[in-house]
N, C-alpha and C. Protein backbone atom coordinates (compact mmCIF):
# COMPACT_ATOMS: atom_id res chain seq x y z
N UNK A 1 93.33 -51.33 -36.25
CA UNK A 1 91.89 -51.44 -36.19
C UNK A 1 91.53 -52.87 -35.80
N UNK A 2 90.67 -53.16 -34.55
CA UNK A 2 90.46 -54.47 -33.95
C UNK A 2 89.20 -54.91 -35.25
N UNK A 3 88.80 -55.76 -35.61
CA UNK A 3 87.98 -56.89 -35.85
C UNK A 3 86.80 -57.41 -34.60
N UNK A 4 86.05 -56.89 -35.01
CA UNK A 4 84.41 -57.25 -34.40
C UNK A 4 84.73 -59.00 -34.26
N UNK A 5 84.10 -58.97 -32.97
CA UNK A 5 84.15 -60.44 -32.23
C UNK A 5 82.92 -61.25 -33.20
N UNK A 6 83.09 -62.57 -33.74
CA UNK A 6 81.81 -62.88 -34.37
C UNK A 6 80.96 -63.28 -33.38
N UNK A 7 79.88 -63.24 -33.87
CA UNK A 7 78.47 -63.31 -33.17
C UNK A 7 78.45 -65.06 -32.69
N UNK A 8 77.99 -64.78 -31.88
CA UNK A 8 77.74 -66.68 -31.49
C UNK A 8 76.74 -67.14 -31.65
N UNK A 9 76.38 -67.95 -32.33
CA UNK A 9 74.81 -68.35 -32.29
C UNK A 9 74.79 -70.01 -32.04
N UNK A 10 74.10 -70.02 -30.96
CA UNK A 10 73.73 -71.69 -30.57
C UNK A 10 72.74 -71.81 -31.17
N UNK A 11 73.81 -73.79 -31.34
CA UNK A 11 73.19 -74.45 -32.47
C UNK A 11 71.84 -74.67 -31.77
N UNK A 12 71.05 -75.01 -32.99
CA UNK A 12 69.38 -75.70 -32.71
C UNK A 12 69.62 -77.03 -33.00
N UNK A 13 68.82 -77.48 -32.12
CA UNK A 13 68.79 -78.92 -32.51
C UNK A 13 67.51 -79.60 -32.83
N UNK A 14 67.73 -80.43 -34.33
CA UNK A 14 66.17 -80.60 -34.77
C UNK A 14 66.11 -82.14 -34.40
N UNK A 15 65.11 -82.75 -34.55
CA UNK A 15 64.58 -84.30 -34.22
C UNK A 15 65.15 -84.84 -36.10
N UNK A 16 66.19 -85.61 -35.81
CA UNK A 16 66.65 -86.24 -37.53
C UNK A 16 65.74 -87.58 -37.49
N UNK A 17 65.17 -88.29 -36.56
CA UNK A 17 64.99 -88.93 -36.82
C UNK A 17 63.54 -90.02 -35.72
N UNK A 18 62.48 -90.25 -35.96
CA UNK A 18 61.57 -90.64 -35.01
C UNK A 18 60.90 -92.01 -35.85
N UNK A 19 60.96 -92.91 -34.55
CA UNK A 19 60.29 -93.98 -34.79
C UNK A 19 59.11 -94.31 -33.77
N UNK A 20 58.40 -95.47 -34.72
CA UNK A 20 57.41 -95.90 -33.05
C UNK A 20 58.11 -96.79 -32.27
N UNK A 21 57.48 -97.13 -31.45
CA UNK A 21 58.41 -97.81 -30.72
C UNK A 21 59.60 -97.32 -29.51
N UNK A 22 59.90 -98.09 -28.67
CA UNK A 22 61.16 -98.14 -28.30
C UNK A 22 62.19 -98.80 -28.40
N UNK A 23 62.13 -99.18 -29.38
CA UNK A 23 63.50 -100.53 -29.83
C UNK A 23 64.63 -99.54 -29.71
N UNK A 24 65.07 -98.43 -29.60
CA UNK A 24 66.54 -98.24 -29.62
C UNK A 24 66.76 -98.43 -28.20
N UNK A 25 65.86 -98.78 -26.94
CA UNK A 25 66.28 -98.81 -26.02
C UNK A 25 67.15 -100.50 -25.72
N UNK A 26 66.64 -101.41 -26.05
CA UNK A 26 67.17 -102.86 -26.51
C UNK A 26 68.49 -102.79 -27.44
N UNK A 27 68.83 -101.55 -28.51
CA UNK A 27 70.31 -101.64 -28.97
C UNK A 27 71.18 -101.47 -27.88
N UNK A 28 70.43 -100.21 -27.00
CA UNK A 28 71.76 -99.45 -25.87
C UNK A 28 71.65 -100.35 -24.60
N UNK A 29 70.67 -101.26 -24.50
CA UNK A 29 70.44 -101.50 -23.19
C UNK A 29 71.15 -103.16 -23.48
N UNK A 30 71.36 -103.78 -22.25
CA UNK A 30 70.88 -105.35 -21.80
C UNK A 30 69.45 -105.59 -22.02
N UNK A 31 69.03 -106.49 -22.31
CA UNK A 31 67.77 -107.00 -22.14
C UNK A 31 66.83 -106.40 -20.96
N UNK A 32 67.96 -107.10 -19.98
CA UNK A 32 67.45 -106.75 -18.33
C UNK A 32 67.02 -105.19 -18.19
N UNK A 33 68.13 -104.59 -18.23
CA UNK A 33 67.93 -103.30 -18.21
C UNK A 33 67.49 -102.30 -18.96
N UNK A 34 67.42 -103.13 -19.94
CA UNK A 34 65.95 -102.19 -21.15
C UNK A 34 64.68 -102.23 -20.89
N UNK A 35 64.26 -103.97 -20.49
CA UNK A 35 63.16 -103.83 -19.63
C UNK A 35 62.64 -102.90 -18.30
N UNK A 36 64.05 -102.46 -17.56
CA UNK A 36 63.36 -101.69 -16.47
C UNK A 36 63.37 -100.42 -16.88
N UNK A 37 64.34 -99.87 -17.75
CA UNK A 37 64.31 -98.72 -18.23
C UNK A 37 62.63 -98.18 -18.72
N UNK A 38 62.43 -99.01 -19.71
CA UNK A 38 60.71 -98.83 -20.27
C UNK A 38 59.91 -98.60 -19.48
N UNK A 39 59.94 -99.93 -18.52
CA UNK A 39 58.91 -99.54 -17.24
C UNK A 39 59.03 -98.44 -16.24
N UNK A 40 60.32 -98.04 -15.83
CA UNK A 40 60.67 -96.96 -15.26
C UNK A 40 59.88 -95.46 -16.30
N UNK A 41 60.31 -95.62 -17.47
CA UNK A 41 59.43 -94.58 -18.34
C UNK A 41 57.71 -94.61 -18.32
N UNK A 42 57.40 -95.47 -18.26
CA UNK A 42 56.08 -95.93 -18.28
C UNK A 42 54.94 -95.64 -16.84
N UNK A 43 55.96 -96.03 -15.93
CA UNK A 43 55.58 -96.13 -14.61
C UNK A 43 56.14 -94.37 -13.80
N UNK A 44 56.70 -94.16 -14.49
CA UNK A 44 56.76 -92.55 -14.05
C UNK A 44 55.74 -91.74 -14.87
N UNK A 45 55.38 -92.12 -16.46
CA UNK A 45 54.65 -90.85 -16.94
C UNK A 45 53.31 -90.94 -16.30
N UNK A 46 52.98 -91.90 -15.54
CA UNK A 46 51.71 -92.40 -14.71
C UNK A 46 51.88 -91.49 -13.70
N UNK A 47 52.73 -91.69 -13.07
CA UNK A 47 53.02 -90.82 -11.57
C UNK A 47 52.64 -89.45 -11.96
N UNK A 48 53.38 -88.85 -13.63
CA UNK A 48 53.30 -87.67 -13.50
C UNK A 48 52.03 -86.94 -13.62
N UNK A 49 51.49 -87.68 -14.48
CA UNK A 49 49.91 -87.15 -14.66
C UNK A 49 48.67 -87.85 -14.16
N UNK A 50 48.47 -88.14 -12.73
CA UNK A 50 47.64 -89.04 -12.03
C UNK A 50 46.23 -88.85 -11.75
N UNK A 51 46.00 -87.52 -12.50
CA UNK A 51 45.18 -87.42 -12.10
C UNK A 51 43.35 -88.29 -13.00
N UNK A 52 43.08 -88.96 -12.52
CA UNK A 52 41.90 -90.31 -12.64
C UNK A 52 40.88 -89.27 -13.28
N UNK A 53 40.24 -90.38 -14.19
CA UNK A 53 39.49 -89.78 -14.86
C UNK A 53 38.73 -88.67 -14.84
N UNK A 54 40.32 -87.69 -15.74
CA UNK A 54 40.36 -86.89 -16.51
C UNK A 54 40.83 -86.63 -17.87
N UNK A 55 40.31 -85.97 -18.70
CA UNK A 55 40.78 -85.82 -20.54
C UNK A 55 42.26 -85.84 -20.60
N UNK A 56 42.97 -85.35 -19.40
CA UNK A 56 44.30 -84.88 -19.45
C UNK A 56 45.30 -85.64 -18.81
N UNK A 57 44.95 -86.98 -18.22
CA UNK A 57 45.65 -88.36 -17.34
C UNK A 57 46.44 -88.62 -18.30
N UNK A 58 47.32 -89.16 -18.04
CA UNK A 58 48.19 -90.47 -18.30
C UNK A 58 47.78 -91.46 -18.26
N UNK A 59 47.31 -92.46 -19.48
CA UNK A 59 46.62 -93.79 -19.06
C UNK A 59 46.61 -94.78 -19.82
N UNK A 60 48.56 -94.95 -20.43
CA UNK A 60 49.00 -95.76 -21.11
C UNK A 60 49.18 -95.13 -22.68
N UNK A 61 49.53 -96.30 -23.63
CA UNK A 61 49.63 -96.51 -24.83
C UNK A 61 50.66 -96.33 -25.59
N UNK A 62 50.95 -96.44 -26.62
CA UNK A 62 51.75 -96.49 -27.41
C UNK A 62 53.16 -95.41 -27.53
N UNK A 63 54.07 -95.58 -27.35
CA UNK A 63 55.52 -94.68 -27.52
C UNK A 63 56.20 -94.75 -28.68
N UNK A 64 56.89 -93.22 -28.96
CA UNK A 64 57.81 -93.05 -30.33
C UNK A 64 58.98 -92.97 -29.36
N UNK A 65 60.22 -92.76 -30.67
CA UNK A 65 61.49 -92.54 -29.55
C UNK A 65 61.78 -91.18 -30.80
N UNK A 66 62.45 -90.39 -30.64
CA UNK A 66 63.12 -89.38 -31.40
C UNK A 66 64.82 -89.11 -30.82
N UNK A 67 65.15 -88.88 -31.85
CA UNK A 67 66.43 -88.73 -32.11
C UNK A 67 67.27 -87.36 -32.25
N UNK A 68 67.46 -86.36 -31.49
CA UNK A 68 68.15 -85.01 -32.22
C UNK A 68 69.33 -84.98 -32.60
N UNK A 69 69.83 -84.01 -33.22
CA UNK A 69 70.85 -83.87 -34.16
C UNK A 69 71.94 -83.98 -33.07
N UNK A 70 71.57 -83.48 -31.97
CA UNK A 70 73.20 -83.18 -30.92
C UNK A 70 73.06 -85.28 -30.43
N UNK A 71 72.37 -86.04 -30.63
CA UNK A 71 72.50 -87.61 -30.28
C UNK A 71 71.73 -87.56 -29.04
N UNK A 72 70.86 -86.71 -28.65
CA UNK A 72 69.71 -86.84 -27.69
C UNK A 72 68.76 -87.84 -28.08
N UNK A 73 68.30 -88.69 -27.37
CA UNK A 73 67.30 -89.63 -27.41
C UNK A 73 66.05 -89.21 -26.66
N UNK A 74 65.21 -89.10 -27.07
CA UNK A 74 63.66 -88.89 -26.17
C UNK A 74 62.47 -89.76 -26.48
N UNK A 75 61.73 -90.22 -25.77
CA UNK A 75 60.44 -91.42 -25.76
C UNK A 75 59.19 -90.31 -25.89
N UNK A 76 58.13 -90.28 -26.49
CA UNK A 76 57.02 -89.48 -26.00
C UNK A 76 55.77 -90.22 -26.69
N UNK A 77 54.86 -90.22 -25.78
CA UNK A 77 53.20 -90.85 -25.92
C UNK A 77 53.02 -90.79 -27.74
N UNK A 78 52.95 -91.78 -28.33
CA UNK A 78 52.57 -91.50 -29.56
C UNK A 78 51.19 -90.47 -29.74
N UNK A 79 50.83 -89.53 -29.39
CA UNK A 79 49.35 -89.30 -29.02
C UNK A 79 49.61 -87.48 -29.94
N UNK A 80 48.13 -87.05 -30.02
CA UNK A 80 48.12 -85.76 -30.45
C UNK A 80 47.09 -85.31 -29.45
N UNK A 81 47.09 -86.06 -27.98
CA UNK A 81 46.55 -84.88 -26.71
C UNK A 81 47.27 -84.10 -25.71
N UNK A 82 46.80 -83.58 -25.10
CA UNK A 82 47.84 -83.06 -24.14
C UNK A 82 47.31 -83.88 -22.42
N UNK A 83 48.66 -83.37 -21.82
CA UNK A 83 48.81 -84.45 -20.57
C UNK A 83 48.79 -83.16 -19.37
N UNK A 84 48.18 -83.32 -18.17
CA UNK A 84 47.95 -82.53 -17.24
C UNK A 84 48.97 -82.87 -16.01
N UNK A 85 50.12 -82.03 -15.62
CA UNK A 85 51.35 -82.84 -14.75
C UNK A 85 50.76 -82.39 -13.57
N UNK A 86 50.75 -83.36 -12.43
CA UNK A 86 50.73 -83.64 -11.21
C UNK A 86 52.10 -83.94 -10.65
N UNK A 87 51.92 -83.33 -9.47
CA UNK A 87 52.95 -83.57 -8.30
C UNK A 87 52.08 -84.26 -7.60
N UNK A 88 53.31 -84.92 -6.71
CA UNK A 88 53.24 -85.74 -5.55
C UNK A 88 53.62 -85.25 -4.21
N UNK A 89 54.85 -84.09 -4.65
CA UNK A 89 54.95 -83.26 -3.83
C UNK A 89 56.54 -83.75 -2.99
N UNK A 90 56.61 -85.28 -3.98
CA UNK A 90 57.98 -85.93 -3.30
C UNK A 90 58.83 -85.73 -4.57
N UNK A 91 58.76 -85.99 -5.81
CA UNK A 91 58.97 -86.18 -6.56
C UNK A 91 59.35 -85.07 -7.40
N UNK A 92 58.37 -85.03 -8.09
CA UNK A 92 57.75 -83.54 -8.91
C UNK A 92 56.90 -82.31 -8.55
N UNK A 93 58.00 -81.68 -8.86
CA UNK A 93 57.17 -80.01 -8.28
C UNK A 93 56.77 -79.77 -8.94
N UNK A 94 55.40 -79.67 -9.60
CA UNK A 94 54.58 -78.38 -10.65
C UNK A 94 53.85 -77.97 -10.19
N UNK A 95 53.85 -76.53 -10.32
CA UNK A 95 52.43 -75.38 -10.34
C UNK A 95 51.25 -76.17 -10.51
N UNK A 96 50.06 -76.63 -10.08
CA UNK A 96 49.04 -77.10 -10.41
C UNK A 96 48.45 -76.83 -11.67
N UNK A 97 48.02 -77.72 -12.35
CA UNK A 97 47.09 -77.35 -13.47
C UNK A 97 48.13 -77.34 -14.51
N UNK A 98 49.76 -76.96 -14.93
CA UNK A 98 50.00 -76.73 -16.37
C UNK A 98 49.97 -78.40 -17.14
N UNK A 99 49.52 -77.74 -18.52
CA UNK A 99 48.73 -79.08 -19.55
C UNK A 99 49.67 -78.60 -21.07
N UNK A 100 50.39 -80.13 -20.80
CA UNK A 100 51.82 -79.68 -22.46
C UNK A 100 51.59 -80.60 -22.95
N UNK A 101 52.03 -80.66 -24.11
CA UNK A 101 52.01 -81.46 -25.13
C UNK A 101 52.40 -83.18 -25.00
N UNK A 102 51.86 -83.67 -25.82
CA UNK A 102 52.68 -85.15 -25.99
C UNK A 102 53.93 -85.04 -25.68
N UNK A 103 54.65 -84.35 -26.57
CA UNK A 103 55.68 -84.28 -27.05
C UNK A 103 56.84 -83.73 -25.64
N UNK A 104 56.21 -82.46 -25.02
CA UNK A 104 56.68 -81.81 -23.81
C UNK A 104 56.64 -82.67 -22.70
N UNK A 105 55.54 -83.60 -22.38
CA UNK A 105 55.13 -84.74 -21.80
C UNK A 105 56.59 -85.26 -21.50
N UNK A 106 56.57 -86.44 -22.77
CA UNK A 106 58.01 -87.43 -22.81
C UNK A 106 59.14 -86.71 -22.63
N UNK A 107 59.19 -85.22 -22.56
CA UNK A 107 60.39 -84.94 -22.73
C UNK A 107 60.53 -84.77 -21.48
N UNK A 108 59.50 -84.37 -20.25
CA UNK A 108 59.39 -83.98 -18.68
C UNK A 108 60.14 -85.53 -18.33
N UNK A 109 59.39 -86.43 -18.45
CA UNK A 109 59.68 -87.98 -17.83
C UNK A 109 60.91 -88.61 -18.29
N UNK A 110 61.72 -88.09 -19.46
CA UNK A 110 62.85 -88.88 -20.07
C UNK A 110 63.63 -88.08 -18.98
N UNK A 111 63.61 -86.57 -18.86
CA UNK A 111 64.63 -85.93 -17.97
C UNK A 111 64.72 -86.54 -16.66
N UNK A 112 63.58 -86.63 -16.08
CA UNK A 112 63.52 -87.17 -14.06
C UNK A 112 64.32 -88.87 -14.45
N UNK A 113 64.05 -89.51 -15.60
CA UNK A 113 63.87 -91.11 -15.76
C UNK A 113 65.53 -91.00 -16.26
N UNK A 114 66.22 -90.00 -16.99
CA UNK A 114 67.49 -89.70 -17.19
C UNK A 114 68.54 -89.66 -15.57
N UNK A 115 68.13 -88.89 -15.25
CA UNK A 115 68.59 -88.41 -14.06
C UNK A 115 68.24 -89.51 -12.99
N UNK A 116 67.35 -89.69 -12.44
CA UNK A 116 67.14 -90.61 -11.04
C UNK A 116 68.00 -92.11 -11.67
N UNK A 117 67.69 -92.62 -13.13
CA UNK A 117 68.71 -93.68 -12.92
C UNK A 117 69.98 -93.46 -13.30
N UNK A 118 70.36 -92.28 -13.64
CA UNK A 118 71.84 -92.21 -13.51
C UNK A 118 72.04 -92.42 -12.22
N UNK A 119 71.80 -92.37 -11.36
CA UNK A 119 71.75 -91.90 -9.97
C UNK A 119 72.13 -93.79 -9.62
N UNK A 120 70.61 -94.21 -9.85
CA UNK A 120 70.38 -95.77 -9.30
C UNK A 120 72.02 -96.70 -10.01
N UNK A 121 72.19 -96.13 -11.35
CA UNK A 121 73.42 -96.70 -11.64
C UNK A 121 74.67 -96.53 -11.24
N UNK A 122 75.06 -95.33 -10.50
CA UNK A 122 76.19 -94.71 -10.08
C UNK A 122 76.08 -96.02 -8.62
N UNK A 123 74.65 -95.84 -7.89
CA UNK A 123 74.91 -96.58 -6.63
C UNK A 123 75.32 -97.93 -6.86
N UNK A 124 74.76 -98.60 -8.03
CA UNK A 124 75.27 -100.16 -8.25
C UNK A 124 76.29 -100.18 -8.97
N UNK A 125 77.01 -99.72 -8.98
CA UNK A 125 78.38 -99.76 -9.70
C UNK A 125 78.61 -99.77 -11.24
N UNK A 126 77.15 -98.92 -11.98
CA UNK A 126 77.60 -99.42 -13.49
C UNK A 126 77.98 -98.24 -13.95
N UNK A 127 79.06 -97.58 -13.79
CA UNK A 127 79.86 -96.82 -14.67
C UNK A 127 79.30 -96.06 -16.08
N UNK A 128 79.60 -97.09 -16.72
CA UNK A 128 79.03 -96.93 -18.24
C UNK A 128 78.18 -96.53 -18.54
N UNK A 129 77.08 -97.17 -17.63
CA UNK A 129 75.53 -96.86 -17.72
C UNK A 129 75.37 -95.14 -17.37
N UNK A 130 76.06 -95.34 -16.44
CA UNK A 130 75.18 -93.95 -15.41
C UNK A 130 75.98 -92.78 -16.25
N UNK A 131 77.28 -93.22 -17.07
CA UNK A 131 77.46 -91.86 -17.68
C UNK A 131 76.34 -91.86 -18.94
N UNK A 132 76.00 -92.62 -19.48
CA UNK A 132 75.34 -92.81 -20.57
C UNK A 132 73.93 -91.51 -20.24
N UNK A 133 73.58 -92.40 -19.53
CA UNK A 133 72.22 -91.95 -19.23
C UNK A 133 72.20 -90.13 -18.35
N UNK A 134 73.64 -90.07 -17.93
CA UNK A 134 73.91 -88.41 -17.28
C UNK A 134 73.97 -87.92 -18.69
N UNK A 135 74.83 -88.44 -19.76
CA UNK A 135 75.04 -87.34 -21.12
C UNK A 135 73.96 -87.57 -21.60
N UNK A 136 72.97 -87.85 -21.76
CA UNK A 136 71.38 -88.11 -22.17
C UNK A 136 70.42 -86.86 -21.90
N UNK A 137 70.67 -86.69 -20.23
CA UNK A 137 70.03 -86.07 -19.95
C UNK A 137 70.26 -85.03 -20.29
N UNK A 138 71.96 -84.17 -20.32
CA UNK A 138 72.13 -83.16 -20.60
C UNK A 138 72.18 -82.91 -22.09
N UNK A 139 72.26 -83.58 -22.98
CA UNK A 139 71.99 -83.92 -24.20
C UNK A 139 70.67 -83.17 -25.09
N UNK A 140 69.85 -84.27 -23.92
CA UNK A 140 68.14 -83.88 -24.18
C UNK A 140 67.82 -82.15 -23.72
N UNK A 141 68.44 -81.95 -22.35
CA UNK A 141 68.31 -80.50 -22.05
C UNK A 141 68.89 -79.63 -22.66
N UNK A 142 69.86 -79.67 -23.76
CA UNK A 142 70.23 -78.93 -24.62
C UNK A 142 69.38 -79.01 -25.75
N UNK A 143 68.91 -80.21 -26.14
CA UNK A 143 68.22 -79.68 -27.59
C UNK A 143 66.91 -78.74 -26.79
N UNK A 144 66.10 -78.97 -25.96
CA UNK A 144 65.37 -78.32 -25.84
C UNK A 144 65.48 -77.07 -25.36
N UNK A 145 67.04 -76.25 -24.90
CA UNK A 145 66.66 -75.08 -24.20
C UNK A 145 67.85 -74.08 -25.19
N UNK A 146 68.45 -74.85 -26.22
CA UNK A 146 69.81 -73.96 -27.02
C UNK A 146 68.93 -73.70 -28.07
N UNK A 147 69.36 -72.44 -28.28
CA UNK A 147 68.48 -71.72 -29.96
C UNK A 147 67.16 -71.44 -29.75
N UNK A 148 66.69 -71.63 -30.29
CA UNK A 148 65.22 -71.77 -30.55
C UNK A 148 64.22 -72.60 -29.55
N UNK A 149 65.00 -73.36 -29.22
CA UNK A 149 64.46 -74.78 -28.22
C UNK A 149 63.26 -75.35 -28.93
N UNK A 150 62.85 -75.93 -27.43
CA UNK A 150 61.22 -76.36 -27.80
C UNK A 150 60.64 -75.36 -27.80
N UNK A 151 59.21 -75.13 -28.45
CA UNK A 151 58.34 -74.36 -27.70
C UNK A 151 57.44 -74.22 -26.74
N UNK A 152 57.65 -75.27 -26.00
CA UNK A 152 57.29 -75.49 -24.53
C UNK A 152 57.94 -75.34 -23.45
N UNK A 153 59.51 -74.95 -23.73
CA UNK A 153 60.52 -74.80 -22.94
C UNK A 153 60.32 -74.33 -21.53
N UNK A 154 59.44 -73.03 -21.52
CA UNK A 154 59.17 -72.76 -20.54
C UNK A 154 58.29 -73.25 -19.81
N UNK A 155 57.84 -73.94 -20.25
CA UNK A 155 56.84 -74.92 -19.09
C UNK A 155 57.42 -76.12 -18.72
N UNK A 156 58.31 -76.91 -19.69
CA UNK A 156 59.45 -77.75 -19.20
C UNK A 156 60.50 -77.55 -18.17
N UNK A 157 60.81 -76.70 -18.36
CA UNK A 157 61.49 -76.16 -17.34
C UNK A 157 61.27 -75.74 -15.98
N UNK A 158 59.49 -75.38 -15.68
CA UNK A 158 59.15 -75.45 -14.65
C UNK A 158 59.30 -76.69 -14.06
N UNK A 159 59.15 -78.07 -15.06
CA UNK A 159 58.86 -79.07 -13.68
C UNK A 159 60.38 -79.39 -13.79
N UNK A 160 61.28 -79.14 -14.88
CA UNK A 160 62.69 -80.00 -14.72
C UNK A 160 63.97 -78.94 -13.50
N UNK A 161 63.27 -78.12 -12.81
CA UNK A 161 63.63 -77.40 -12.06
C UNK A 161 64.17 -77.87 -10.93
């Protein structure tokens, strides 16, 4: 008599830990390159939601960082509004009009800001970096799409497409 295969269940991954700020980017980073990192975060969540005075822009302020259980790192708008994503049409593809959370927000811009400088680091020769920031990304895309995920997943996933 065979034995039933056990069931698999992927893990969830919860946020253990959130601060304000971005200071964990200054533990992992150089100076140098913590500074561009931020601004690269900063200067993309602008890009993503451009659109000028509206309730739903991007138009600065304050950042948390969160922490998930699998060692994903994510930045998101300290804020309790929601953000309206724009394409450029070079960049970012979204459906016009979808409006996510703070929280879904930082998690859109850590993925493109994960990814494009893994990229910028692979071309300048930093090794270290660019794996860092590749297991980040896939890191981050696991807590949000294994188990339970986010519950924005599916709209995340439209623009991280």
């Amino acid at each position: 008599m065979s034995q039933p295969e056990p069931e698999y269940i992927e893990p969830t991954h919860t946020v253990i830990n959130e601060q304000p700020g971005m200071g964990i980017v200054w533990e992992k980073f150089a100076p140098r390159l913590a500074m561009v990192f931020e601004n690269t975060v900063f200067a993309n969540a602008e890009r993503y939601s451009n659109r000028k005075y509206t309730e739903h822009a991007y138009s600065g302020g304050s950042w948390t960082h969160k922490t998930y259980s699998n060692g994903a790192i994510c930045f998101v708008p300290a804020s309790d509004r929601s953000f309206e994503l724009t394409g450029d049409g070079d960049v970012i593809y979204v459906p016009e009009g979808i409006t996510v959370s703070a929280d879904a927000f930082g998690i859109i811009v850590c993925l493109f800001v994960y990814s494009n400088m893994a990229f910028w680091a692979e071309e300048k020769g930093h090794t270290a970096l660019m794996e860092w920031l590749s297991a980040q990304y896939h890191l981050l895309r696991d807590a949000v799409y294994s188990g339970d995920g986010h519950p924005e997943r599916n709209l995340i996933a439209q623009a991280d497409d």
